[in-house]
C-alpha atoms as a PDB file:
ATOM      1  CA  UNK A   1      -2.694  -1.123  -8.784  1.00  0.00           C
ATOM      2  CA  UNK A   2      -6.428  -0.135  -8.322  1.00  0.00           C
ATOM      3  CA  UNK A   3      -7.096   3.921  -7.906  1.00  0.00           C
ATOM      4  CA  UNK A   4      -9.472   4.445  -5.052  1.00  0.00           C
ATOM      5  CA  UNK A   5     -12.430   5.958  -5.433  1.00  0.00           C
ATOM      6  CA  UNK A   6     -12.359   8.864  -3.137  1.00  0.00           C
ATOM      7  CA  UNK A   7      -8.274   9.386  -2.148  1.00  0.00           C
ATOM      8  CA  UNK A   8      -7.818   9.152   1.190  1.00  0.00           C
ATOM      9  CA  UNK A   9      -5.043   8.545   4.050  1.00  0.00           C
ATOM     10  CA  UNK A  10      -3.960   5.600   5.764  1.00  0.00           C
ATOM     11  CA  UNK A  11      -5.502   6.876   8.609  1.00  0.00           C
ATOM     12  CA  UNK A  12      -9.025   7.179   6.292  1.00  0.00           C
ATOM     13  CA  UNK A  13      -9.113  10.669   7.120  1.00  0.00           C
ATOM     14  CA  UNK A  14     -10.463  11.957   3.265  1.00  0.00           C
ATOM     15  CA  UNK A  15      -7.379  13.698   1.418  1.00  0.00           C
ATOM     16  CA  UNK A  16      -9.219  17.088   0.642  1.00  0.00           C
ATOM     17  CA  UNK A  17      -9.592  17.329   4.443  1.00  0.00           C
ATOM     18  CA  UNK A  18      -5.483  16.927   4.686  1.00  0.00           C
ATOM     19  CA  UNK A  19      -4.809  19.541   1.265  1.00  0.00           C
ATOM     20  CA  UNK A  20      -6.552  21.953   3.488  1.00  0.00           C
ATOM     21  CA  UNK A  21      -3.792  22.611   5.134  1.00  0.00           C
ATOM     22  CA  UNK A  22      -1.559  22.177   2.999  1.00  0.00           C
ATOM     23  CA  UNK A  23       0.026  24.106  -0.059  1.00  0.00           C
ATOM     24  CA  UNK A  24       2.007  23.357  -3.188  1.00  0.00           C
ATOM     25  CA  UNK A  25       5.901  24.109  -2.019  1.00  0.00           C
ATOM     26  CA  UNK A  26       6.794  25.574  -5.673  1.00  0.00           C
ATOM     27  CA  UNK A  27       3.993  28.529  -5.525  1.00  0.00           C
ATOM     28  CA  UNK A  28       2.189  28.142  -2.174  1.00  0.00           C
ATOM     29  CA  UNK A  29      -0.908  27.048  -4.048  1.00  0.00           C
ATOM     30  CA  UNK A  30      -4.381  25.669  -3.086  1.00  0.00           C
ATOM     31  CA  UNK A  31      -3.844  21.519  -3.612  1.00  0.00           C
ATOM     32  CA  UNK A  32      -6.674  19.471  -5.149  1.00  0.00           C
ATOM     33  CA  UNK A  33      -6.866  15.521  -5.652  1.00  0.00           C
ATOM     34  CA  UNK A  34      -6.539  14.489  -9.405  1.00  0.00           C
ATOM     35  CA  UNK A  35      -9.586  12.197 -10.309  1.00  0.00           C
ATOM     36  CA  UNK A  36      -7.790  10.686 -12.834  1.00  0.00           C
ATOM     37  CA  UNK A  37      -4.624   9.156 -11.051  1.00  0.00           C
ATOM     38  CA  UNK A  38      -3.191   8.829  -7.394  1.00  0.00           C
ATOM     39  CA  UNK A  39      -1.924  12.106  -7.225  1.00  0.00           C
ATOM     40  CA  UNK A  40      -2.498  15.401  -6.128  1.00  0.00           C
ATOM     41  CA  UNK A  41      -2.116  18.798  -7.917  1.00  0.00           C
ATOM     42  CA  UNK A  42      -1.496  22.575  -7.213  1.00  0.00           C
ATOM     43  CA  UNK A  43      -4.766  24.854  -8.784  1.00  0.00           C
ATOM     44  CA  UNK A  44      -2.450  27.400  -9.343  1.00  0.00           C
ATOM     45  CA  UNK A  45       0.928  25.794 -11.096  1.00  0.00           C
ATOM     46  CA  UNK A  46      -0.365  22.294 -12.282  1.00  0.00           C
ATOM     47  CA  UNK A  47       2.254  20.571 -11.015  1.00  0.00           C
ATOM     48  CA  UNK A  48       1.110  17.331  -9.622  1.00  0.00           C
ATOM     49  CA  UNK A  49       2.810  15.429  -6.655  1.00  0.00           C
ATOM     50  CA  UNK A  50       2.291  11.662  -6.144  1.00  0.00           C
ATOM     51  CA  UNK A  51       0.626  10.252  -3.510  1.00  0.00           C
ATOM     52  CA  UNK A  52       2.548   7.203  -1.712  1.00  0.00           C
ATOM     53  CA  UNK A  53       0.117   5.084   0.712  1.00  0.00           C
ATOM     54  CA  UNK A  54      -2.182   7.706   0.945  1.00  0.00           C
ATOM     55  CA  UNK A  55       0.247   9.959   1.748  1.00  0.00           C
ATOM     56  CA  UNK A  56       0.972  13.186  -0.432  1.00  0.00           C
ATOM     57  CA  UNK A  57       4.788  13.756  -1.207  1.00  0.00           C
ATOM     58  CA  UNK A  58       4.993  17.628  -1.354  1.00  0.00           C
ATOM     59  CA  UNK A  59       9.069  17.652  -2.714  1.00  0.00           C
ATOM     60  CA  UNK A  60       9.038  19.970  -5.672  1.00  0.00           C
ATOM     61  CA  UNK A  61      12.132  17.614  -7.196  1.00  0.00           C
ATOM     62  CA  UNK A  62       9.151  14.382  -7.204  1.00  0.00           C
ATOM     63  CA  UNK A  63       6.342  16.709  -8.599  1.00  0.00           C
ATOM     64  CA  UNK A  64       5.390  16.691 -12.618  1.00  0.00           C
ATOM     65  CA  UNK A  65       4.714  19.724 -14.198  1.00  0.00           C
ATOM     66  CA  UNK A  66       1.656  19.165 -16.502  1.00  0.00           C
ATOM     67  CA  UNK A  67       1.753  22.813 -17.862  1.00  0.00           C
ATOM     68  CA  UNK A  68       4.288  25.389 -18.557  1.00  0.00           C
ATOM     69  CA  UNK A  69       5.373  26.911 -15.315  1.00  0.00           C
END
């Protein structure tokens, strides 16, 4: 499965305009897009949270902790 460029929704809306509004559920976090897979993770925590046709799945049971939290 090909990684898009520049992540964005189904809708093409670009995902950092979504993670805006948005927080990590664990820590209430600023999101960022990870350049390096389709995911998208908290600046604070680490934890990362999959993306699923463009769309992010914020359900701290899916996310990946990349860090010690």
């Amino acid at each position: 499965m090909a990684i898009p460029a520049e992540p964005s929704t189904r809708s093409g809306i670009p995902i950092e305009r979504i993670l805006e509004q948005l927080a990590c559920p664990v820590c209430f976090g600023p999101l960022q897009p990870d350049a390096t897979s389709a995911q998208i993770q908290c600046a604070d925590c680490s934890r990362s949270y999959p993306l699923i046709n463009g769309i992010p799945v914020l359900i701290a049971e899916r996310a990946t902790a990349t860090k010690d939290s």
